[in-house]
C-alpha atoms as a PDB file:
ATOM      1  CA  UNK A   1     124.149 -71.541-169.702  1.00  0.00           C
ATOM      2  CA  UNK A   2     127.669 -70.065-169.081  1.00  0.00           C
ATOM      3  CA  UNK A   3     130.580 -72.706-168.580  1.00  0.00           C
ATOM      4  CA  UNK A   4     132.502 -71.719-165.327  1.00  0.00           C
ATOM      5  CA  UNK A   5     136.076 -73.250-165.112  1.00  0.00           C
ATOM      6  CA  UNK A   6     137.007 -73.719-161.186  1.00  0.00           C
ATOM      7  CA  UNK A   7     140.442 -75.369-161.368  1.00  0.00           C
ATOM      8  CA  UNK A   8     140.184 -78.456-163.637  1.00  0.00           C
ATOM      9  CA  UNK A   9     136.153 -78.747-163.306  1.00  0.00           C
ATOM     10  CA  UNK A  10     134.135 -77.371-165.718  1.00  0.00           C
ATOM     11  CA  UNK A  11     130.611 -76.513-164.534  1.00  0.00           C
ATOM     12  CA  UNK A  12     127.581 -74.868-165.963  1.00  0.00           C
ATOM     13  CA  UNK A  13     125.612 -72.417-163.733  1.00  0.00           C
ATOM     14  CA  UNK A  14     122.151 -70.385-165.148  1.00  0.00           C
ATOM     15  CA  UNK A  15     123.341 -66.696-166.448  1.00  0.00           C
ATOM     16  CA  UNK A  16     122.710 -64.701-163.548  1.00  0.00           C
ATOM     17  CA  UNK A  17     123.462 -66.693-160.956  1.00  0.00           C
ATOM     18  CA  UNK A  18     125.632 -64.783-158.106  1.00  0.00           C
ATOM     19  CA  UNK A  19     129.198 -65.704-157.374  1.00  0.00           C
ATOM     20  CA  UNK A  20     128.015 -65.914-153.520  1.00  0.00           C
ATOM     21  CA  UNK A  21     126.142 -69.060-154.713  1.00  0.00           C
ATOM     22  CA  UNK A  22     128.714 -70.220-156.687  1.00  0.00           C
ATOM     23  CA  UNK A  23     131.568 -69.786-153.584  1.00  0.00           C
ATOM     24  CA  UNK A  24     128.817 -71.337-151.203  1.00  0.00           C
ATOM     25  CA  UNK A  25     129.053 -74.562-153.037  1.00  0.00           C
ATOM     26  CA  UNK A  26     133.165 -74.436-152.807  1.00  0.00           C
ATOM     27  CA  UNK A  27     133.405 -73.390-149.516  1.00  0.00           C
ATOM     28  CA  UNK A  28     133.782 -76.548-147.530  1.00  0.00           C
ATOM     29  CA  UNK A  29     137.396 -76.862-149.667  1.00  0.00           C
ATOM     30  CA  UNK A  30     138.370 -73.494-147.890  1.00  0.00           C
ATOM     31  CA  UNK A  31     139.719 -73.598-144.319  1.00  0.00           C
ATOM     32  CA  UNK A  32     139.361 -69.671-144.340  1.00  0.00           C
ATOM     33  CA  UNK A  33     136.027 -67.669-145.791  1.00  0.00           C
ATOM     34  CA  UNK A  34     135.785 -66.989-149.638  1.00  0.00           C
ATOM     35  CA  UNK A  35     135.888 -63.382-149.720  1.00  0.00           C
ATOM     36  CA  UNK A  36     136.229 -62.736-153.428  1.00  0.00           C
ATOM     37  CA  UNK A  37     136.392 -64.204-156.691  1.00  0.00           C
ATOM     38  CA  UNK A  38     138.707 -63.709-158.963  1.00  0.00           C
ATOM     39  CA  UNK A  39     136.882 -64.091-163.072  1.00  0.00           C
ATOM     40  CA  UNK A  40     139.080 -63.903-165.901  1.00  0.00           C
ATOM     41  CA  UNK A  41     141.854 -62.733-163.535  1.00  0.00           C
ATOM     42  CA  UNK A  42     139.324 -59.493-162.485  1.00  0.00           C
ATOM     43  CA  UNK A  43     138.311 -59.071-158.611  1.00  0.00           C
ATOM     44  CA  UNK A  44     135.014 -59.484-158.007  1.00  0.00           C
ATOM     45  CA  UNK A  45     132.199 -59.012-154.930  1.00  0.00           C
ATOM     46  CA  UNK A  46     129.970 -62.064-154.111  1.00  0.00           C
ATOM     47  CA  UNK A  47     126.797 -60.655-154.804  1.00  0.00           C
ATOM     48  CA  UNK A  48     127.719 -59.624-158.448  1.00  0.00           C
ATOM     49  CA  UNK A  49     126.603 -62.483-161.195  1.00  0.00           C
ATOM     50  CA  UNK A  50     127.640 -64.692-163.652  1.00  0.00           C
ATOM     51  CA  UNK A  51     127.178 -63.330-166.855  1.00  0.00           C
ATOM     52  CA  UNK A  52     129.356 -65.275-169.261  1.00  0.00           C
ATOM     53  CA  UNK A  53     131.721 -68.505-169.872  1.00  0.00           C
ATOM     54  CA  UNK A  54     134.630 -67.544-167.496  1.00  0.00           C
ATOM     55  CA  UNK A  55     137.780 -68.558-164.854  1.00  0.00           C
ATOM     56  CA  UNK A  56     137.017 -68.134-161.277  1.00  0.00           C
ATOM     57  CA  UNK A  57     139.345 -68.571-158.505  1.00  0.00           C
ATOM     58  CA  UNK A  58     138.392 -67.946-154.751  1.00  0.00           C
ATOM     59  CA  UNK A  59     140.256 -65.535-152.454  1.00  0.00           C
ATOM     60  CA  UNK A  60     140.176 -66.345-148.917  1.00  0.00           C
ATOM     61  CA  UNK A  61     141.980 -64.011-146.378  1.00  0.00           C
ATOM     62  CA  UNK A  62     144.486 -66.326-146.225  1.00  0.00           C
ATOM     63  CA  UNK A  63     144.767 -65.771-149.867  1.00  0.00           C
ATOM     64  CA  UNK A  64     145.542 -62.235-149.501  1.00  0.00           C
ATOM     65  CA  UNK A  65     149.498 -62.309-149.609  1.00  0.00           C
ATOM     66  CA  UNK A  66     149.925 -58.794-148.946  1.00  0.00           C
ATOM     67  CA  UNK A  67     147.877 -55.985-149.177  1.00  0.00           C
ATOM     68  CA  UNK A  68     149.080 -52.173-149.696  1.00  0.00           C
ATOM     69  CA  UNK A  69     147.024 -49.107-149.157  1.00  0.00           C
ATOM     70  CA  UNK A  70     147.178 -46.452-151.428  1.00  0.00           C
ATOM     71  CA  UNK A  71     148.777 -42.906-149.899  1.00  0.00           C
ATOM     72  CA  UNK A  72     146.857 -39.706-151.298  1.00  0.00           C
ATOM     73  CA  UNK A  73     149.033 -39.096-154.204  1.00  0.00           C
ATOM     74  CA  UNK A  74     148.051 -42.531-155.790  1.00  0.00           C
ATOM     75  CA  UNK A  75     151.932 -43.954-154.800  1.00  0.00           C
ATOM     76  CA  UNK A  76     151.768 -47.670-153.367  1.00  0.00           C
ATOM     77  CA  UNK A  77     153.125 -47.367-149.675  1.00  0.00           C
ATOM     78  CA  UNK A  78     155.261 -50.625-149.356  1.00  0.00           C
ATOM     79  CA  UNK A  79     154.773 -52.710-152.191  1.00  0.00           C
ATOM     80  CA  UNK A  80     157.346 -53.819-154.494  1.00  0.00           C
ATOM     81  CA  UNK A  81     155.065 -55.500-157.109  1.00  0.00           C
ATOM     82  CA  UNK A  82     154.138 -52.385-158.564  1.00  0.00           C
ATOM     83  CA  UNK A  83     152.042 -52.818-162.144  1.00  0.00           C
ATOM     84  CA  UNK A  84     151.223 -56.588-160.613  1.00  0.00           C
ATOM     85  CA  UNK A  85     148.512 -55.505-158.079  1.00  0.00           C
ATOM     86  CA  UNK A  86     144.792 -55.231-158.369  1.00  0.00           C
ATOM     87  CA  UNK A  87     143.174 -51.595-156.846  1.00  0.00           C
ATOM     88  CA  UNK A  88     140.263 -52.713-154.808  1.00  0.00           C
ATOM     89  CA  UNK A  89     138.251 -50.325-152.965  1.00  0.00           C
ATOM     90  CA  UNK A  90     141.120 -48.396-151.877  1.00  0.00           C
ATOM     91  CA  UNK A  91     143.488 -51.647-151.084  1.00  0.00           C
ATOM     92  CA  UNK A  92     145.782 -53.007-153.541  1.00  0.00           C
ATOM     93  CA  UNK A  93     145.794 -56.833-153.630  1.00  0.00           C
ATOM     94  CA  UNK A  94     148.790 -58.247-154.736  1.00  0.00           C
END
């Protein structure tokens, strides 16, 4: 079973076993509602699984410092952490 490192706990969950689960059982830490996970420092949806040992981190929308949309031509529109952002779906997290 794949070790999943939240913080300092250490937990094992069955291979397979959806993130959504996973952030259910966290949730009552969060004032705000876990929108994402972050594994191995790679955004990820709630209904994908666990398929490995990893690092997860929850993103909230209060986690979300700032968010920049991408223009047409790729440029970020009002970001100036270019090369430290994450494109997601259209939206660069940062």
């Amino acid at each position: 079973m794949p070790e999943v490192r939240i913080g300092s706990e250490i937990k094992t969950y069955p291979q397979g076993t959806a993130y959504a689960e996973i952030a259910e059982e966290y949730q009552k830490n969060y004032e705000n509602d876990i929108l994402l996970v972050s594994v191995n420092g790679r955004l990820r949806e709630l209904h994908k699984t666990l398929q490995k040992d990893c690092q997860m981190e929850f993103i909230t929308a209060a986690g979300i410092s700032e968010k920049c949309r991408l223009s047409d031509d790729e440029s970020l529109s009002g970001c100036g952490r270019q090369g430290k952002c994450e494109k997601y779906h259209g939206l660069l997290f940062c």
